[in-house]
N, C-alpha and C. Protein backbone atom coordinates (compact mmCIF):
# COMPACT_ATOMS: atom_id res chain seq x y z
N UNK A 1 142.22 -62.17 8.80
CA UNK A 1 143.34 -61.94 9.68
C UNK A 1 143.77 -60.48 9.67
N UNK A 2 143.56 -60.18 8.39
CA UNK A 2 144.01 -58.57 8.23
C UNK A 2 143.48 -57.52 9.44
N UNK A 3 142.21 -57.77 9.28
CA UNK A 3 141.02 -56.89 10.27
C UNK A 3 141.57 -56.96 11.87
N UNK A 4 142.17 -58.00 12.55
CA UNK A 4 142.74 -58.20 13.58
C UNK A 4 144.12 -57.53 14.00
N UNK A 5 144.87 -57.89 12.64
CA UNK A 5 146.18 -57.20 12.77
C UNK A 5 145.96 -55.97 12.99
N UNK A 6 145.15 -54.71 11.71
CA UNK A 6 145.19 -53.61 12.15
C UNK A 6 144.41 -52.98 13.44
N UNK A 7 143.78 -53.88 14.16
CA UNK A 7 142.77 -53.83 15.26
C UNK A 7 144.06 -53.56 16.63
N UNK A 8 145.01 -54.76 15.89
CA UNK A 8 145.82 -55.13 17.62
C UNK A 8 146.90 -53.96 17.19
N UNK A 9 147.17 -53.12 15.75
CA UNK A 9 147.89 -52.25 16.30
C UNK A 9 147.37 -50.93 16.37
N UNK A 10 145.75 -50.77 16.43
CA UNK A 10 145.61 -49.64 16.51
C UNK A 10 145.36 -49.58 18.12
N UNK A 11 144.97 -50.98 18.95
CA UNK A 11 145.29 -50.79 20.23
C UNK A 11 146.81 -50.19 20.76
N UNK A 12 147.41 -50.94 20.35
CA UNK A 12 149.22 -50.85 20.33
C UNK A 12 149.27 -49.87 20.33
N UNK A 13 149.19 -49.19 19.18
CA UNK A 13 149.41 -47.27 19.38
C UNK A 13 148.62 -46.37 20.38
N UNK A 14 147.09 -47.07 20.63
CA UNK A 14 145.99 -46.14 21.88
C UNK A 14 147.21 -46.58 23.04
N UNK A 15 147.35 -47.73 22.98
CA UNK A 15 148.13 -47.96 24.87
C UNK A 15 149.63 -47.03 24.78
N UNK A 16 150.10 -46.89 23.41
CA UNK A 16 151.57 -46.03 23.61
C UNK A 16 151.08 -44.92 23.84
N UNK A 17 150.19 -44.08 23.15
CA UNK A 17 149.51 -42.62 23.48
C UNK A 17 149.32 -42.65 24.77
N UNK A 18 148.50 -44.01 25.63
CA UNK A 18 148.17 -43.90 27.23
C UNK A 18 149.31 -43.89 27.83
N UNK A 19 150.07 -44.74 27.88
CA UNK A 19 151.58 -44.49 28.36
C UNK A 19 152.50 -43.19 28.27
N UNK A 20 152.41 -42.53 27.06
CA UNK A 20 152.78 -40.99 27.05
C UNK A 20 151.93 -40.54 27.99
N UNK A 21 151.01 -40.18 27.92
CA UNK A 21 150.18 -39.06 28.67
C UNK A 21 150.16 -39.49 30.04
N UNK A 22 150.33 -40.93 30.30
CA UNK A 22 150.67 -40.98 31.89
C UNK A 22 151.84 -40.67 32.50
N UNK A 23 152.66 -40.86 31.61
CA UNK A 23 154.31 -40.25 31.80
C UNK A 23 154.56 -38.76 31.77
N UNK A 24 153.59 -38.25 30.72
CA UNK A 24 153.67 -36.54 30.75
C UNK A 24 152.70 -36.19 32.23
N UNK A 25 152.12 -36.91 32.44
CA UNK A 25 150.89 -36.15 33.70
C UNK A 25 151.87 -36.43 35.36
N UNK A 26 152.15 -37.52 35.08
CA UNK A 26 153.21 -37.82 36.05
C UNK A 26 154.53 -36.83 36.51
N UNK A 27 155.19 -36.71 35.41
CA UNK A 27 156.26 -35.70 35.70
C UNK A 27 155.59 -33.80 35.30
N UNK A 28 154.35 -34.06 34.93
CA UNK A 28 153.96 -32.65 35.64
C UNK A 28 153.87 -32.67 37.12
N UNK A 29 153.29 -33.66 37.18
CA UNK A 29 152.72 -33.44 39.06
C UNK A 29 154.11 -33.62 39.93
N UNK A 30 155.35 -34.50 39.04
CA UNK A 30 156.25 -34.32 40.40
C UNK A 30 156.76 -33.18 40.13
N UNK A 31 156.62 -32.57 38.39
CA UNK A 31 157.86 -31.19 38.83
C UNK A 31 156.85 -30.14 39.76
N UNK A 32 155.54 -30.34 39.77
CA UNK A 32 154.81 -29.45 40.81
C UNK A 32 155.00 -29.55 41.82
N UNK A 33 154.88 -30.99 42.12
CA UNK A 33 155.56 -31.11 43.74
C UNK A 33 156.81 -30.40 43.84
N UNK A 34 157.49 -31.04 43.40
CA UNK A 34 159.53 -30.10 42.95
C UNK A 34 158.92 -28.51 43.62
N UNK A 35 158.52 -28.18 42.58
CA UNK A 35 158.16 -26.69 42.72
C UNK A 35 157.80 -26.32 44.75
N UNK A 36 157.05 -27.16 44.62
CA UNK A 36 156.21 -27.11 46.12
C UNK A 36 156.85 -27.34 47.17
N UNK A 37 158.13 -27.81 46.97
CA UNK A 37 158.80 -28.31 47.88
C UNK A 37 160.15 -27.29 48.09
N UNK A 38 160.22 -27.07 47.23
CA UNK A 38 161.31 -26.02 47.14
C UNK A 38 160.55 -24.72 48.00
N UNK A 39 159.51 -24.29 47.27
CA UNK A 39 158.60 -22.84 47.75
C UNK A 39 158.55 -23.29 49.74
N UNK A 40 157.74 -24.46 49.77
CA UNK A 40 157.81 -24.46 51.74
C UNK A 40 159.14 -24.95 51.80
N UNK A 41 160.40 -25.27 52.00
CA UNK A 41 161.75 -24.97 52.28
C UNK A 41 161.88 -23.74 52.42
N UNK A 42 162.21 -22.55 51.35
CA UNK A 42 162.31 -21.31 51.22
C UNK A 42 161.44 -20.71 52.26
N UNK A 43 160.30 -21.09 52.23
CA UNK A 43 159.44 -20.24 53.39
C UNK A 43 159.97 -20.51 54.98
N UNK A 44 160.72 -21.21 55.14
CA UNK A 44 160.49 -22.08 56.31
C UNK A 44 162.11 -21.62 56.73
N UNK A 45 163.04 -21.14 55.05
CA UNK A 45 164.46 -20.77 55.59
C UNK A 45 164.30 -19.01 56.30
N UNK A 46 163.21 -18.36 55.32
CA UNK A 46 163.20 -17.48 55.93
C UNK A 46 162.23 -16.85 57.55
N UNK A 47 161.84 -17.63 57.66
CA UNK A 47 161.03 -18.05 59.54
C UNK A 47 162.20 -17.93 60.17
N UNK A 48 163.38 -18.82 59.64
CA UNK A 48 164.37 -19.01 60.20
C UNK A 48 165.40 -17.74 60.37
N UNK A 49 165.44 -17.39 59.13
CA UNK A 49 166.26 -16.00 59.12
C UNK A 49 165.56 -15.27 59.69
N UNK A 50 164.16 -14.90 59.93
CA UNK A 50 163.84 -14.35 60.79
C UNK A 50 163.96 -14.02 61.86
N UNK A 51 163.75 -15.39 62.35
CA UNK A 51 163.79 -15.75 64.38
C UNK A 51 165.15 -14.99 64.29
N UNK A 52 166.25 -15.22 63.51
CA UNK A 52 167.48 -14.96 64.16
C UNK A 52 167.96 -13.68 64.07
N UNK A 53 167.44 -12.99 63.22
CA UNK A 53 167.20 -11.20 63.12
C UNK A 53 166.71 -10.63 64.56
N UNK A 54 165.41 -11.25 64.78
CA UNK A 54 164.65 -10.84 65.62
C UNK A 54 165.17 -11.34 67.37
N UNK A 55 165.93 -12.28 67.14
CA UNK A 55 166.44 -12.40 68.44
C UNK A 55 167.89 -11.70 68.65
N UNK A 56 168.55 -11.24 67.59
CA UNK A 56 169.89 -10.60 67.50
C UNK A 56 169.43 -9.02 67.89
N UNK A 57 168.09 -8.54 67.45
CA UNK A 57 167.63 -7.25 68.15
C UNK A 57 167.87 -7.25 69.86
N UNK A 58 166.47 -8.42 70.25
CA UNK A 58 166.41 -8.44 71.07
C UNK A 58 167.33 -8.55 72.25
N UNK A 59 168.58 -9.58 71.57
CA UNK A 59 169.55 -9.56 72.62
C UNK A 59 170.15 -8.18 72.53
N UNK A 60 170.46 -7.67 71.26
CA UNK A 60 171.25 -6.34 72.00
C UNK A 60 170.61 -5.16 72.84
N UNK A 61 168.91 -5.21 72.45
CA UNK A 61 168.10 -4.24 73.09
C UNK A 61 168.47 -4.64 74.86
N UNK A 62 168.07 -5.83 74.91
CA UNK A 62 168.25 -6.23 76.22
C UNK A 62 169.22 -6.21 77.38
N UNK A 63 170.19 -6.46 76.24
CA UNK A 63 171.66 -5.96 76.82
C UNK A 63 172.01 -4.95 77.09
N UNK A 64 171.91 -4.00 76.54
CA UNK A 64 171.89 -2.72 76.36
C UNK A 64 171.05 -2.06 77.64
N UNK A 65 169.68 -2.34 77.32
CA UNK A 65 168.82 -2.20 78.38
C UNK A 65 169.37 -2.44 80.45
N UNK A 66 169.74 -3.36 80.12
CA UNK A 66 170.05 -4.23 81.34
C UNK A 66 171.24 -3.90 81.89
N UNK A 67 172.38 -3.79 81.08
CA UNK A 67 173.56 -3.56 81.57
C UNK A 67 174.23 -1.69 81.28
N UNK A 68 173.18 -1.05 80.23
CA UNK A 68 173.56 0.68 80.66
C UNK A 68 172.69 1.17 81.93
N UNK A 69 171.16 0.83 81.37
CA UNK A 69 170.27 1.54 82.08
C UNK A 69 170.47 0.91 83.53
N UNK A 70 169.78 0.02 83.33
CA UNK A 70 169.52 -0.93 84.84
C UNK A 70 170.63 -1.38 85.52
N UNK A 71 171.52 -1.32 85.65
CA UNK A 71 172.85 -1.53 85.87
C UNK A 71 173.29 -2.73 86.61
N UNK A 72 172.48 -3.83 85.96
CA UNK A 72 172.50 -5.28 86.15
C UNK A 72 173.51 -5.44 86.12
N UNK A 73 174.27 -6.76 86.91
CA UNK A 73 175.99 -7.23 87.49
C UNK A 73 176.17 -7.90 86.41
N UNK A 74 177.23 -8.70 86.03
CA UNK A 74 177.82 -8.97 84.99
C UNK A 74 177.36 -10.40 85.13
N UNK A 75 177.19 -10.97 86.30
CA UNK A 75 176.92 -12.80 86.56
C UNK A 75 175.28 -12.77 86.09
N UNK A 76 174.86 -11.84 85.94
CA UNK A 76 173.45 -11.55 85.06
C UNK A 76 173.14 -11.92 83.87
N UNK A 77 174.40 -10.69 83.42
CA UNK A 77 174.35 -10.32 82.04
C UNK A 77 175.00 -11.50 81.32
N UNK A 78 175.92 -12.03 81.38
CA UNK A 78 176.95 -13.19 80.89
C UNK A 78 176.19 -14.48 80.48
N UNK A 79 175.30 -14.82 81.37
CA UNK A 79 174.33 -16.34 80.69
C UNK A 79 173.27 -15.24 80.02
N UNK A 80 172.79 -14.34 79.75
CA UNK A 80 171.77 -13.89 78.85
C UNK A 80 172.43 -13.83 77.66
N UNK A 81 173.64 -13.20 77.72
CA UNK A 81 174.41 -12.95 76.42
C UNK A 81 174.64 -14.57 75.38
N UNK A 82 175.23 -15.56 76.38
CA UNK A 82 175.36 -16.70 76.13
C UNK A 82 174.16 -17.66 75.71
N UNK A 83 172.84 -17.38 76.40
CA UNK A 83 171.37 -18.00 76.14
C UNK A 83 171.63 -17.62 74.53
N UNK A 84 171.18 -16.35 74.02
CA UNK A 84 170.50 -15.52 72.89
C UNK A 84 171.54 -16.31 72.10
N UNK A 85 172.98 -16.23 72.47
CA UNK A 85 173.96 -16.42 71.31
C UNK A 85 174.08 -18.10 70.30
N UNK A 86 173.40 -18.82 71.50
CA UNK A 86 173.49 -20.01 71.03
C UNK A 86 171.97 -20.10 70.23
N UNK A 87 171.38 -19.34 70.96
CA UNK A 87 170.04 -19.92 70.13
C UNK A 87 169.94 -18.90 68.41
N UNK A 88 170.73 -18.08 68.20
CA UNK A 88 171.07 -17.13 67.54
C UNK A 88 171.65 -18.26 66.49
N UNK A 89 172.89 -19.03 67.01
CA UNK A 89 173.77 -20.10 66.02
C UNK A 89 173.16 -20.72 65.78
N UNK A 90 172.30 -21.57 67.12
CA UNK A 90 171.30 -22.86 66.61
C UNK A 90 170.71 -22.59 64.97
N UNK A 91 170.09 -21.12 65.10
CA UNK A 91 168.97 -21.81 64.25
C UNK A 91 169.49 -20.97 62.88
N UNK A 92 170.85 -20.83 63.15
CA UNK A 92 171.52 -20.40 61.79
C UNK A 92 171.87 -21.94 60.84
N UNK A 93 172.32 -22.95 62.03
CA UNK A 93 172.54 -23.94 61.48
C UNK A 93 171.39 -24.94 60.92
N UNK A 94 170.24 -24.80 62.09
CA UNK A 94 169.61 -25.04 61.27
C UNK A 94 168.84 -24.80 59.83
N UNK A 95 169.54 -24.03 59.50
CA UNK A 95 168.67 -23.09 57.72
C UNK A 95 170.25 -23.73 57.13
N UNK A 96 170.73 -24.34 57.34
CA UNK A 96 171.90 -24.47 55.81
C UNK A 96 171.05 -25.49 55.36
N UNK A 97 171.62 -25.28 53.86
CA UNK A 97 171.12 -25.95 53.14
C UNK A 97 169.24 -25.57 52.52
N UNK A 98 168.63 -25.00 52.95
CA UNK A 98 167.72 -24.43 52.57
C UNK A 98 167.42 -22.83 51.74
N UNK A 99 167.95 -22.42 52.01
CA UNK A 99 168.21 -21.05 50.89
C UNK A 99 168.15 -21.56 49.55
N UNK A 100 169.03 -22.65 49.08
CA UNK A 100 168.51 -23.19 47.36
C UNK A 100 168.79 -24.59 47.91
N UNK A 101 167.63 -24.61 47.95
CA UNK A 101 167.32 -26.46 48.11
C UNK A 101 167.68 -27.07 46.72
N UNK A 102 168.03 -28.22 46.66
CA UNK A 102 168.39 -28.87 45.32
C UNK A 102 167.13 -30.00 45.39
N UNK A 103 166.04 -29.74 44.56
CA UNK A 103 165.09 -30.65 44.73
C UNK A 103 165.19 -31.46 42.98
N UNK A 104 165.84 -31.32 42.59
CA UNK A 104 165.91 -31.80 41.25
C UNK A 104 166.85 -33.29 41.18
N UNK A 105 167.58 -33.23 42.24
CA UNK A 105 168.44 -34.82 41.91
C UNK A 105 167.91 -35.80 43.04
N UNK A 106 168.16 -37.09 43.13
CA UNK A 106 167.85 -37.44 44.72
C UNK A 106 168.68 -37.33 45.67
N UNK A 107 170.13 -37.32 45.48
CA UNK A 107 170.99 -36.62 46.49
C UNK A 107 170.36 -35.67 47.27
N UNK A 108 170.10 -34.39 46.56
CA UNK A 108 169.49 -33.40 46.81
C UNK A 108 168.33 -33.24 47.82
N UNK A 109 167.54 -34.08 47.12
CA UNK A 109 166.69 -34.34 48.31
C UNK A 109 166.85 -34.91 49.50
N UNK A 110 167.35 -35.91 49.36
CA UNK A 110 168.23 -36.82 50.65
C UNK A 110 168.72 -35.96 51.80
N UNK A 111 169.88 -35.59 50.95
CA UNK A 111 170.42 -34.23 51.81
C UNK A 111 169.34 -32.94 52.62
N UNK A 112 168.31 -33.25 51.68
CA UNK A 112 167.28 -31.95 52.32
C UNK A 112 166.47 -32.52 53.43
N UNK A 113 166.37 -33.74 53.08
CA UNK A 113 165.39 -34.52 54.39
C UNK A 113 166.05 -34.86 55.28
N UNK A 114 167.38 -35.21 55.11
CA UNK A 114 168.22 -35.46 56.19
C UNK A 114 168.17 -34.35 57.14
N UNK A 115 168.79 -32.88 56.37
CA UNK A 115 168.43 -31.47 56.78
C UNK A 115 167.60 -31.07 57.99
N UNK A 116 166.39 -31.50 57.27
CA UNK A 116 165.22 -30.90 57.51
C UNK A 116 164.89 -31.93 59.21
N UNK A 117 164.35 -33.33 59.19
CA UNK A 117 165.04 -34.22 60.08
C UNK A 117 165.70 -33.62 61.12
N UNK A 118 166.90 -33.28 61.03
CA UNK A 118 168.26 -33.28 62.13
C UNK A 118 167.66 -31.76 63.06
N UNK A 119 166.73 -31.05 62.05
CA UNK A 119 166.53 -29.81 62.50
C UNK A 119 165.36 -29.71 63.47
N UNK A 120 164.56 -30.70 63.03
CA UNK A 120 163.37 -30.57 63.58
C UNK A 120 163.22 -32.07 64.76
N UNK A 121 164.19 -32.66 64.89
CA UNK A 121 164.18 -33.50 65.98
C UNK A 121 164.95 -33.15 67.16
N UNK A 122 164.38 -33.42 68.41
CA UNK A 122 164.73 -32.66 69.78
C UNK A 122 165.99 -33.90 70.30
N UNK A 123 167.28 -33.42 70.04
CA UNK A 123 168.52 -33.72 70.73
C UNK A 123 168.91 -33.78 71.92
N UNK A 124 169.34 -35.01 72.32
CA UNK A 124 169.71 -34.49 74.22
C UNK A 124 170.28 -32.82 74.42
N UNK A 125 171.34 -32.66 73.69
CA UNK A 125 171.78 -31.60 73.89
C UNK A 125 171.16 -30.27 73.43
N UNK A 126 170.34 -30.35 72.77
CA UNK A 126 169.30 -29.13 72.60
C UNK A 126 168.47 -29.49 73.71
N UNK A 127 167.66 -30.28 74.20
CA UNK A 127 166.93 -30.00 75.16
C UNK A 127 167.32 -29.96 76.53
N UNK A 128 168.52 -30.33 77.05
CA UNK A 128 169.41 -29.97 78.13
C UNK A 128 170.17 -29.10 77.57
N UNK A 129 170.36 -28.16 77.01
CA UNK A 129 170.18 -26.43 77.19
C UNK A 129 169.73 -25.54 77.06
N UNK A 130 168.21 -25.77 76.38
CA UNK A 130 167.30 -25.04 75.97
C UNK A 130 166.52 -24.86 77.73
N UNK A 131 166.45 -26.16 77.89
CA UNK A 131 165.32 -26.38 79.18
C UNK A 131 166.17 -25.65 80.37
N UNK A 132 167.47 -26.51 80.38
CA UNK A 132 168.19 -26.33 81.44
C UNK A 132 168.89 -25.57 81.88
N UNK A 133 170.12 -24.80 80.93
CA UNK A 133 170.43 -23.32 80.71
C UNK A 133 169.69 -22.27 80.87
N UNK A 134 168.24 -22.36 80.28
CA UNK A 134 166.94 -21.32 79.60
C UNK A 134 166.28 -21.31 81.93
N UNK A 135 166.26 -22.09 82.02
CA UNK A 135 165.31 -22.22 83.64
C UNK A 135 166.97 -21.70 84.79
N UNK A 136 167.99 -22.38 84.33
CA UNK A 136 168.87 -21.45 85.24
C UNK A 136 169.29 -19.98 85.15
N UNK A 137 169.24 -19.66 84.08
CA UNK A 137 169.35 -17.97 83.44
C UNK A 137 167.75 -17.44 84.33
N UNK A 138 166.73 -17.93 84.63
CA UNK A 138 165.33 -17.61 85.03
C UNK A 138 165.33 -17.27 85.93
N UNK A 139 166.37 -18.36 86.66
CA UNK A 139 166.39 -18.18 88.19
C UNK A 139 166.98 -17.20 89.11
N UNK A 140 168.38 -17.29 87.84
CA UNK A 140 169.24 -16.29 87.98
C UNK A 140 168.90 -14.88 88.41
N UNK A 141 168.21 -14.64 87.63
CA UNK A 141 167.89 -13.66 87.02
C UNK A 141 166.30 -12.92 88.15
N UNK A 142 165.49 -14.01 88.68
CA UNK A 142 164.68 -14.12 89.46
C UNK A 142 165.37 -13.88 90.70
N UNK A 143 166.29 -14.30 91.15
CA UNK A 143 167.23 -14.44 92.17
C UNK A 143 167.56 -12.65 92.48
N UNK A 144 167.87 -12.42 91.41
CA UNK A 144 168.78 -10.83 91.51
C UNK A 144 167.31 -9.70 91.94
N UNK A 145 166.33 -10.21 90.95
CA UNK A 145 165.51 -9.26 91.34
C UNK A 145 164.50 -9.36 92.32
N UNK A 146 164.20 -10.41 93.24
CA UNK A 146 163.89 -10.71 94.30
C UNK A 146 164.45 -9.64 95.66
N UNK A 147 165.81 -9.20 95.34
CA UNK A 147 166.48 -8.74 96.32
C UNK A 147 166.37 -7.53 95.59
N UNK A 148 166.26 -7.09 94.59
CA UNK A 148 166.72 -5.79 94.16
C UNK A 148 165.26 -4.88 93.95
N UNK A 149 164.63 -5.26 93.13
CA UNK A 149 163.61 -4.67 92.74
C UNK A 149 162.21 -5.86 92.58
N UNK A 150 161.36 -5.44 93.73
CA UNK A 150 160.31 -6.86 93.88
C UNK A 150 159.40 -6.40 93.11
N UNK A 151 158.93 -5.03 92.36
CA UNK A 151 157.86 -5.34 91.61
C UNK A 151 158.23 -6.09 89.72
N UNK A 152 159.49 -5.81 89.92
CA UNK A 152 159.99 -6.31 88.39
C UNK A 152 159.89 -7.54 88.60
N UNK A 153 159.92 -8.24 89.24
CA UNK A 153 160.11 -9.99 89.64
C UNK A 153 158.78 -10.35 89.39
N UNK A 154 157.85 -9.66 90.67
CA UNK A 154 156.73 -10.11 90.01
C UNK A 154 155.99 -9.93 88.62
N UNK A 155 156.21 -9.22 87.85
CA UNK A 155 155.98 -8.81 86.71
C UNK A 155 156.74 -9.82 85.57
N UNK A 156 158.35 -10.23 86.07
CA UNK A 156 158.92 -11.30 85.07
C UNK A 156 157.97 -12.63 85.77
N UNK A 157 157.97 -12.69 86.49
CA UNK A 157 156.93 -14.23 87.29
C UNK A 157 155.71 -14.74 86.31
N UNK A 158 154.72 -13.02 86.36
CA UNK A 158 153.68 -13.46 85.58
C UNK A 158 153.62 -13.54 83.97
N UNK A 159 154.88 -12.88 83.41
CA UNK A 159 155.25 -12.92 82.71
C UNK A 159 155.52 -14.18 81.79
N UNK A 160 156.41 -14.59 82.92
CA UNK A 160 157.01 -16.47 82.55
C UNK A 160 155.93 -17.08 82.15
N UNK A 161 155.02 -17.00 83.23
CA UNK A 161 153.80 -18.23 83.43
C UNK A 161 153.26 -18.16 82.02
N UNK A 162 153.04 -16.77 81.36
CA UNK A 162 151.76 -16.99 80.30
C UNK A 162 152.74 -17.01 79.29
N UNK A 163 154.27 -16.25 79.26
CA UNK A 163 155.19 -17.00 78.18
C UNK A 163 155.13 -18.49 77.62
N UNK A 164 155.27 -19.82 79.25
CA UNK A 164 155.26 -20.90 78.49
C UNK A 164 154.92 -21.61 77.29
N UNK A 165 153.24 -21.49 77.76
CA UNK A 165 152.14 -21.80 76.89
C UNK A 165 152.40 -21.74 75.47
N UNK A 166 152.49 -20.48 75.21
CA UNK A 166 152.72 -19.67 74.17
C UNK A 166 153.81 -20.46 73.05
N UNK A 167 155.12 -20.66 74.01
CA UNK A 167 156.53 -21.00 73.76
C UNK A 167 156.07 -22.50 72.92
N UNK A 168 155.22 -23.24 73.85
CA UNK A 168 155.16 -24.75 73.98
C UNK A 168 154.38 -24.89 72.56
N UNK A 169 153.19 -23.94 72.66
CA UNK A 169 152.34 -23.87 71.43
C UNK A 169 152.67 -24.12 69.95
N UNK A 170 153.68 -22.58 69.78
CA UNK A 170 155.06 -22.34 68.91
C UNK A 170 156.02 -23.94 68.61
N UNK A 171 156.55 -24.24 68.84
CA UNK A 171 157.29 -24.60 69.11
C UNK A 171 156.74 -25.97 68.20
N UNK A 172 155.75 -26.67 69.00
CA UNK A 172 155.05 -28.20 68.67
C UNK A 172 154.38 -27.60 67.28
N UNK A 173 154.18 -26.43 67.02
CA UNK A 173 153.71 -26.16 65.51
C UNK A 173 154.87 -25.68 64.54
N UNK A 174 155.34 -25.31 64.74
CA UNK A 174 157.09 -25.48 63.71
C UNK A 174 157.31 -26.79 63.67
N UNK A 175 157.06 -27.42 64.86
CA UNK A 175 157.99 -29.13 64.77
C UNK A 175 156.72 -29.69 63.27
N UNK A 176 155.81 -29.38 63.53
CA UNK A 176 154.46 -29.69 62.44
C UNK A 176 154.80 -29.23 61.40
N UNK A 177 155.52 -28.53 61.24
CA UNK A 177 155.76 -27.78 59.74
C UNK A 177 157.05 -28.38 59.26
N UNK A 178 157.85 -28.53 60.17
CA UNK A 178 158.86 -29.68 59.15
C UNK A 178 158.54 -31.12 59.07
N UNK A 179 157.77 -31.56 60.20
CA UNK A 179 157.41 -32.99 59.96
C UNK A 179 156.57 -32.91 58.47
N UNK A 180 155.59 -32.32 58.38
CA UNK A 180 154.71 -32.06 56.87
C UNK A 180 155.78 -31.90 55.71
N UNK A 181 157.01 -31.41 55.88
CA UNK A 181 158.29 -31.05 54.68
C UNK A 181 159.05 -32.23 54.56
N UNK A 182 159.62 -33.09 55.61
CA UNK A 182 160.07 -34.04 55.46
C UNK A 182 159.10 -35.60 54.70
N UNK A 183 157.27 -35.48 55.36
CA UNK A 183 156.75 -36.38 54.53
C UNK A 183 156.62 -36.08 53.16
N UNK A 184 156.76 -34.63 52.82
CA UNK A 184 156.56 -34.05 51.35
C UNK A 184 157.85 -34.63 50.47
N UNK A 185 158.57 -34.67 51.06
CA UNK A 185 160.22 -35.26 50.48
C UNK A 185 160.15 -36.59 50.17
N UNK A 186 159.60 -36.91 51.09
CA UNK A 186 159.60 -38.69 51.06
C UNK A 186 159.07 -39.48 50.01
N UNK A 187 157.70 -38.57 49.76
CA UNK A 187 156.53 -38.56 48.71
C UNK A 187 157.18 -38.68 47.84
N UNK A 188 158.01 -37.18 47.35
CA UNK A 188 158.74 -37.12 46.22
C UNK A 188 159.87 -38.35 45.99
N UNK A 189 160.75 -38.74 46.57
CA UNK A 189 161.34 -39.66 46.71
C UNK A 189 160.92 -40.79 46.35
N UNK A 190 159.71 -41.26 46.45
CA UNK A 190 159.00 -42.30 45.79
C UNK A 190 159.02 -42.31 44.80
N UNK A 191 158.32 -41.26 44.23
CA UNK A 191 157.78 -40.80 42.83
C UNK A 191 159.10 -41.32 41.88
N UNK A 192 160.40 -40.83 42.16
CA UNK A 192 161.01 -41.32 41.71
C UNK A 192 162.13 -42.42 41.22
């Protein structure tokens, strides 16, 4: 009987050693994920801080441009100012909460997928003013220089056309980059 006893506890102790080391291999790989998840957040807040640098140039270059030099009317200038400004806020709001992601509690995460989610899904009201605002400012704007100056029109015309593409391209590949962040969350969320 002896030979059995110490048999079934030297299994006993191999399966507690297996149980450690699956528990240590385990919470390596989620704090890697952790890690990983935090790093594409951060990357993805600063895209964000980006766009909105880069469109806060542009609107004032433009403005500037349009309303010293070119001496564009004010029913011009007023929805351009208003386009840039919202899309300027939009995507300020969209980055809260990402600068220090809290990937360590599940609140945290919750909150980040929720985040991440709300940001990257297309809202009536984002897309009836992105589309709809964005094509009347076009027209607007098409409108003025039709009468004023016809080679600039045609030049914003062909302009537009190969803009879309481009826009549409952009756009459905960011939406790809948070959909990939939000399944990365989810993952994690399991895990624990």
């Amino acid at each position: 009987m002896e030979p059995n006893n110490e048999f079934k506890q030297e299994l006993q102790q191999e399966l507690l050693g297996m149980q450690q080391e699956i528990e240590q291999h385990s919470t390596f790989n989620t704090e890697v994920w952790r890690r990983s998840v935090k790093r594409y957040t951060r990357s993805l807040y600063r895209q964000n801080i980006l766009c909105v640098v880069f469109l806060a140039v542009m609107m004032s270059v433009s403005i500037g441009i349009l309303y010293i030099v070119a001496h564009w009317p004010w029913w011009v200038i007023i929805p351009t100012i208003v386009y840039f400004s919202v899309l300027i806020i939009d995507n300020l709001v969209i980055t809260r909460g990402m600068a220090h992601p809290d990937v360590e509690s599940k609140e945290g995460l919750r909150s980040l997928r929720d985040n991440v989610k709300a940001s990257c899904s297309s809202n009536r009201w984002r897309t009836w003013f992105y589309r709809g605002f964005g094509i009347f400012g076009l027209v607007l704007i098409d409108i003025y220089l039709w009468f004023n100056d016809r080679p600039l029109f045609f030049t914003l015309l062909f302009t537009s056309i190969i803009c879309f593409p481009i826009g549409r391209f952009t756009d459905k590949r960011v939406r790809n980059r948070y959909n990939e962040l939000t399944e990365e969350i989810d993952e994690l969320l399991k895990e624990e």
